[in-house]
Protein backbone atom coordinates (compact mmCIF):
# COMPACT_ATOMS: atom_id res chain seq x y z
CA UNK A 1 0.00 0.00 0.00
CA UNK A 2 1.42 3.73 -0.89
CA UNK A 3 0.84 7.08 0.91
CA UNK A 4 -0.55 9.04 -1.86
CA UNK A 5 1.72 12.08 -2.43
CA UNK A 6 -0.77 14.64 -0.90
CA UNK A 7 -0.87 13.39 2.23
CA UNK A 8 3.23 12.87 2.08
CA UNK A 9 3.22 16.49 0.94
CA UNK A 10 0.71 17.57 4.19
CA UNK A 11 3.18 16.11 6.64
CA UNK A 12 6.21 17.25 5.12
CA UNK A 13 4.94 20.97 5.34
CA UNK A 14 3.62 19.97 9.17
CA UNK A 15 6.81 18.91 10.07
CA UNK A 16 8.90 21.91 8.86
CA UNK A 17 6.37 24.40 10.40
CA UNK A 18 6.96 22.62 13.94
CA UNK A 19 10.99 22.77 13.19
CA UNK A 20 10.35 26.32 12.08
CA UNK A 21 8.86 26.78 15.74
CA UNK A 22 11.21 24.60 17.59
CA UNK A 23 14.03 26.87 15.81
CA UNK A 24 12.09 30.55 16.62
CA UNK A 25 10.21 29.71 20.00
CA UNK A 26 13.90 29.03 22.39
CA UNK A 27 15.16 32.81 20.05
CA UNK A 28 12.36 34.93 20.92
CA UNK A 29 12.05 33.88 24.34
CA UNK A 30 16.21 34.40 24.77
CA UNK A 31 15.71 37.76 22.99
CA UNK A 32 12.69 39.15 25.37
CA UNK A 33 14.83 37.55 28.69
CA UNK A 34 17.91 39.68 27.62
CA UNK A 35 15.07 42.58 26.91
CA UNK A 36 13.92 42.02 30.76
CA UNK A 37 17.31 41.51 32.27
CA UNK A 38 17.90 45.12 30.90
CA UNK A 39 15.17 46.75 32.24
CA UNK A 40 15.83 45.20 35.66
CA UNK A 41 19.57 46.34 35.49
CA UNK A 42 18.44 50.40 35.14
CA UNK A 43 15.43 49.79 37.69
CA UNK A 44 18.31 48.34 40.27
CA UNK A 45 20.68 51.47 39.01
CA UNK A 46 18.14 54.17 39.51
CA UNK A 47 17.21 52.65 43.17
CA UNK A 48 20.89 52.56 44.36
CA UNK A 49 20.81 56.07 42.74
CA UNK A 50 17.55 57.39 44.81
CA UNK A 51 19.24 55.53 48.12
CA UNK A 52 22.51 57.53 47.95
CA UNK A 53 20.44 60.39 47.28
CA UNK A 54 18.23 59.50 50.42
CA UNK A 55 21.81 58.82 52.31
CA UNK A 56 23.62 61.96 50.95
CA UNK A 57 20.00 64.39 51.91
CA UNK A 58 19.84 62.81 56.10
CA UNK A 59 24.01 63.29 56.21
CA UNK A 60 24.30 66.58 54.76
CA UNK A 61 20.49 67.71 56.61
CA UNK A 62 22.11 66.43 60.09
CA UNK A 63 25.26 68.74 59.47
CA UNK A 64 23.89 71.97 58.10
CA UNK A 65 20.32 73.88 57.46
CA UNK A 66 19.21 72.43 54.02
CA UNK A 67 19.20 75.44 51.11
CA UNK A 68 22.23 76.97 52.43
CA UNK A 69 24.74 77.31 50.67
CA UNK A 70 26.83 75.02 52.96
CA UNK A 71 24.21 72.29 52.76
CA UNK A 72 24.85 72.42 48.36
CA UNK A 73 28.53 71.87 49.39
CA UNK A 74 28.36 69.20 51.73
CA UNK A 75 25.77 67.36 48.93
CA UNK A 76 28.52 68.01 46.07
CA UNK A 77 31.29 66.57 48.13
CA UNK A 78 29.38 63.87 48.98
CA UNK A 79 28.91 63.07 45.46
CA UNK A 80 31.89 64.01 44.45
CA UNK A 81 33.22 60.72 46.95
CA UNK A 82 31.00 58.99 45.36
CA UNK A 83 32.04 59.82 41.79
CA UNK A 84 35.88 58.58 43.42
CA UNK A 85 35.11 55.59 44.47
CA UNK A 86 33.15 54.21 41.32
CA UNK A 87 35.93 55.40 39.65
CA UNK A 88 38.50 53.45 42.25
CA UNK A 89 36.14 50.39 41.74
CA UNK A 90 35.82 50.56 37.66
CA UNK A 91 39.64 50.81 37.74
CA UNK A 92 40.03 47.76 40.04
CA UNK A 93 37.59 45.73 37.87
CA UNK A 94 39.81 46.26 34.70
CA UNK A 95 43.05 45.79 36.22
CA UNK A 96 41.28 42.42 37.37
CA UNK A 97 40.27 41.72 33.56
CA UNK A 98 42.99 42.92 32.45
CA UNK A 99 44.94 40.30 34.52
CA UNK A 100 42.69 37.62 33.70
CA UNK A 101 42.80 38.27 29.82
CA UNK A 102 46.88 37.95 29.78
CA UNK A 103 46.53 34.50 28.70
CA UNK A 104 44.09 34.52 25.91
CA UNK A 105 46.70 35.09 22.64
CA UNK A 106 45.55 38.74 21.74
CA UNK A 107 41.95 38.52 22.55
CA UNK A 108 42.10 40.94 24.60
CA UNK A 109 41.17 44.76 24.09
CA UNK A 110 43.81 45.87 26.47
C-alpha cells in the first residue's frame, strides 16, 4: 500500500512548520529575557541612585540647614566621593580583567 503524495506532501509541510517553531520559539524567548534583564539592570541602578540620594540628603540635613549654601557643598562633596570611588572600583575591575585576559593570545582589548 502507498501514501498518496498529498498526504506525504501535508506532513512534510507539518513537520517543517513545527521545526520552524522549535528553531524561533527558544530565540524569541532568549531575545525578550535579555530585553527584561535590561530593564531590571536600570530599575536596580536608579534605586541605588535614589538611596545615595536619600543617604547623601539625612548626612548633609544632620550637618547643616538644608538650602544653604553650605548644605549644596556638603551634597557636592558627597557626590563628588561617590564619583571617586566608582571610579577606584571601575579601575580595580579592569586591572582584574585585564589580569585575567593575559593569557588569551591577543583577545584581549587591552
Amino acid at each position: 500500500m502507498t501514501i498518496p503524495a498529498p498526504l506525504l506532501w501535508n506532513t512534510y509541510v507539518h513537520m517543517c512548520k513545527a521545526a520552524i517553531l522549535a528553531v524561533l520559539l527558544p530565540l524569541s524567548l532568549g531575545l525578550f529575557a535579555c530585553a527584561s534583564q535590561g530593564e531590571g539592570m536600570r530599575a536596580q541602578l536608579a534605586a541605588k541612585q535614589a538611596a545615595a540620594e536619600a543617604e547623601d540628603e539625612a548626612t548633609c540635613s544632620a550637618k547643616v540647614q538644608p538650602g544653604t549654601e553650605a548644605y549644596d557643598e556638603c551634597r557636592q562633596a558627597l557626590a563628588a566621593a561617590r564619583a571617586e570611588r566608582a571610579a577606584i572600583q571601575e579601575q580595580k575591575r579592569r586591572d582584574f580583567d585585564r589580569v585575567l585576559g593575559a593569557g588569551t593570545d591577543g583577545l584581549s582589548d587591552y
